[in-house]
Structure formats: C-alpha cells, structure tokens
C-alpha atoms as a PDB file:
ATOM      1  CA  UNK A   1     105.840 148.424  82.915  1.00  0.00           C
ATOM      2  CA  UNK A   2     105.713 150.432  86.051  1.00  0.00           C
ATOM      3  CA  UNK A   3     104.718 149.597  89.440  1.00  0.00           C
ATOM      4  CA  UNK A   4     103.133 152.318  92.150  1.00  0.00           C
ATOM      5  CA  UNK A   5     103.075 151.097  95.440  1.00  0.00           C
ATOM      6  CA  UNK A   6     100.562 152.411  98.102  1.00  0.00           C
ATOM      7  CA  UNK A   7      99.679 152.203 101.648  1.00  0.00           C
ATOM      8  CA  UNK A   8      95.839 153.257 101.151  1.00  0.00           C
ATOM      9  CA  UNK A   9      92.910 154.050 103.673  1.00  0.00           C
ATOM     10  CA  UNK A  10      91.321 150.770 104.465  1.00  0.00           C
ATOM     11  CA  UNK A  11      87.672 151.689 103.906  1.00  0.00           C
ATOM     12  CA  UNK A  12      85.777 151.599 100.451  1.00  0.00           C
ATOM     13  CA  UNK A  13      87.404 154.384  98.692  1.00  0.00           C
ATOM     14  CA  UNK A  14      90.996 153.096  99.883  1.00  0.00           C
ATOM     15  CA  UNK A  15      92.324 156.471  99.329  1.00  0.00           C
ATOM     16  CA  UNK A  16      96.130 156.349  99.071  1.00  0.00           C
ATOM     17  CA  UNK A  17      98.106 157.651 102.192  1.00  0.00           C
ATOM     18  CA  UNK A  18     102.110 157.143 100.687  1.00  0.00           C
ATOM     19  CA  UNK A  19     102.970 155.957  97.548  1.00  0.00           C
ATOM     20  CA  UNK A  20     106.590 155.426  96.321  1.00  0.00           C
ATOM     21  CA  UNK A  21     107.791 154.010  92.546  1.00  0.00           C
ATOM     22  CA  UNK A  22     109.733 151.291  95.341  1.00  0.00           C
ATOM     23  CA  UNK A  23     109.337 149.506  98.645  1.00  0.00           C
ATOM     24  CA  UNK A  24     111.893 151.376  99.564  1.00  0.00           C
ATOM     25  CA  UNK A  25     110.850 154.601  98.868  1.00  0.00           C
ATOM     26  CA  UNK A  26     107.319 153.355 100.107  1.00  0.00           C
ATOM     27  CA  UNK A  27     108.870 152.750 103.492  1.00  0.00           C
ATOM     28  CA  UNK A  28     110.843 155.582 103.582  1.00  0.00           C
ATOM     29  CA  UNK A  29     107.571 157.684 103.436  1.00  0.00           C
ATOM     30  CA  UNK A  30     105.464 155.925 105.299  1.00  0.00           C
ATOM     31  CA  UNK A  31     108.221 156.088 108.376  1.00  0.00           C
ATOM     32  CA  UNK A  32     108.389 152.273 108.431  1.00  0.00           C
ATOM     33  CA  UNK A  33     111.189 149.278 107.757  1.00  0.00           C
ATOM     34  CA  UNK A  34     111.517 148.127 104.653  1.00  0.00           C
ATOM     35  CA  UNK A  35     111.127 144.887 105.725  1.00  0.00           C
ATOM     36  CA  UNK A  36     107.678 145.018 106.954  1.00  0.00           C
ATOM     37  CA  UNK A  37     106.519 147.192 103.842  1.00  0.00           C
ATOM     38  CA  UNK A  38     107.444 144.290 101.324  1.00  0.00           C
ATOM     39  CA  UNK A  39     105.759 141.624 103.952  1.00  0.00           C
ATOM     40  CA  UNK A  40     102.418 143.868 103.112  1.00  0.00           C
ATOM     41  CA  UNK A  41     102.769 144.163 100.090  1.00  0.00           C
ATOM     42  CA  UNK A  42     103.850 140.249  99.675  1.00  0.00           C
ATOM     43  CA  UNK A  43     100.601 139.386 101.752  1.00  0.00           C
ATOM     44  CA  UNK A  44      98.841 141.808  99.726  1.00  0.00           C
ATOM     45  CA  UNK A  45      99.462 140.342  95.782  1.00  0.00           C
ATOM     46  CA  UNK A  46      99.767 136.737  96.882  1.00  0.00           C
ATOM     47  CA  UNK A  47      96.069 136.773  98.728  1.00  0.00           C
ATOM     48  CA  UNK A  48      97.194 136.300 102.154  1.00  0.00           C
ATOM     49  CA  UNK A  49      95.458 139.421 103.396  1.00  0.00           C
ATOM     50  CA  UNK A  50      91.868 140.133 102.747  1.00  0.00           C
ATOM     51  CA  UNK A  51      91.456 143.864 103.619  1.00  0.00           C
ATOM     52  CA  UNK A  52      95.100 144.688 102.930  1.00  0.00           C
ATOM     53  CA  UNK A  53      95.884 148.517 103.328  1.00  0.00           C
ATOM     54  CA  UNK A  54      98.427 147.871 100.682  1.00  0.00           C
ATOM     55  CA  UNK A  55      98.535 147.737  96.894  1.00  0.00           C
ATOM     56  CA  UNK A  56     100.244 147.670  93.720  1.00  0.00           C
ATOM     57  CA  UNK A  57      99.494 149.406  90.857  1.00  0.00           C
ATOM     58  CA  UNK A  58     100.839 148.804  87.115  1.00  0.00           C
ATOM     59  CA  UNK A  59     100.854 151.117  84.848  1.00  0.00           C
ATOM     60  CA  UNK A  60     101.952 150.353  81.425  1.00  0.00           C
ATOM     61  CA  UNK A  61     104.449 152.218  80.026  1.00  0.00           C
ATOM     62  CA  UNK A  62     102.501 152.863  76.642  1.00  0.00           C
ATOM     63  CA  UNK A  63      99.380 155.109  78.136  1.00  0.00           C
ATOM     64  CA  UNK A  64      97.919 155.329  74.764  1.00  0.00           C
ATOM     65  CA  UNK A  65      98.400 159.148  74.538  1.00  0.00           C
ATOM     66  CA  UNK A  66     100.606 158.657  71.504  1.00  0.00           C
END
C-alpha cells in the first residue's frame, strides 16, 4: 500500500495544494518544517482536527487494472 499526503484547500472541494509520496517531501513542497507537517497530519488521522487542511490518501498497490 501507498500513502499520498496532501495539504488541500479547506473548503468543500478540498482541492489539493502539495502533495508528496512523504512528510518529507510534503514539507519540502509546501515550504514548511517537517515537524509541523507530521503534527497535521498526526492531528489529521487521529481526529484531533475537525476541518484539517491535511490528508492521507491510500492507494492500494493492486488498482485492479490487471
């Protein structure tokens, strides 16, 4: 399995901004610390923030085209 993570518009289409195949290449995009790009995304899967302008996508590695 694969995760994409996202920093995404925080309206109802939450259109992603940067997306990286790592935090760290998340951050690196985005222009932030790693540090406070895994404390989003933390927040973000464990429920801690609501309207979170982060997210994590997995994406199997089997897409059924095959």
């Amino acid at each position: 399995m694969m995760n994409v993570y996202m920093i995404v518009t925080n309206d109802k289409f939450r259109l992603p901004l940067y997306w990286g195949d790592s935090i760290a290449e998340l951050a690196k995009h985005a222009h932030m610390t790693y540090e406070a790009v895994e404390r989003g995304i933390r927040r973000s899967m464990y429920g801690k923030s609501q309207h979170s302008k982060y997210e994590v996508v997995h994406i199997s590695e089997d897409d059924g085209n095959g």
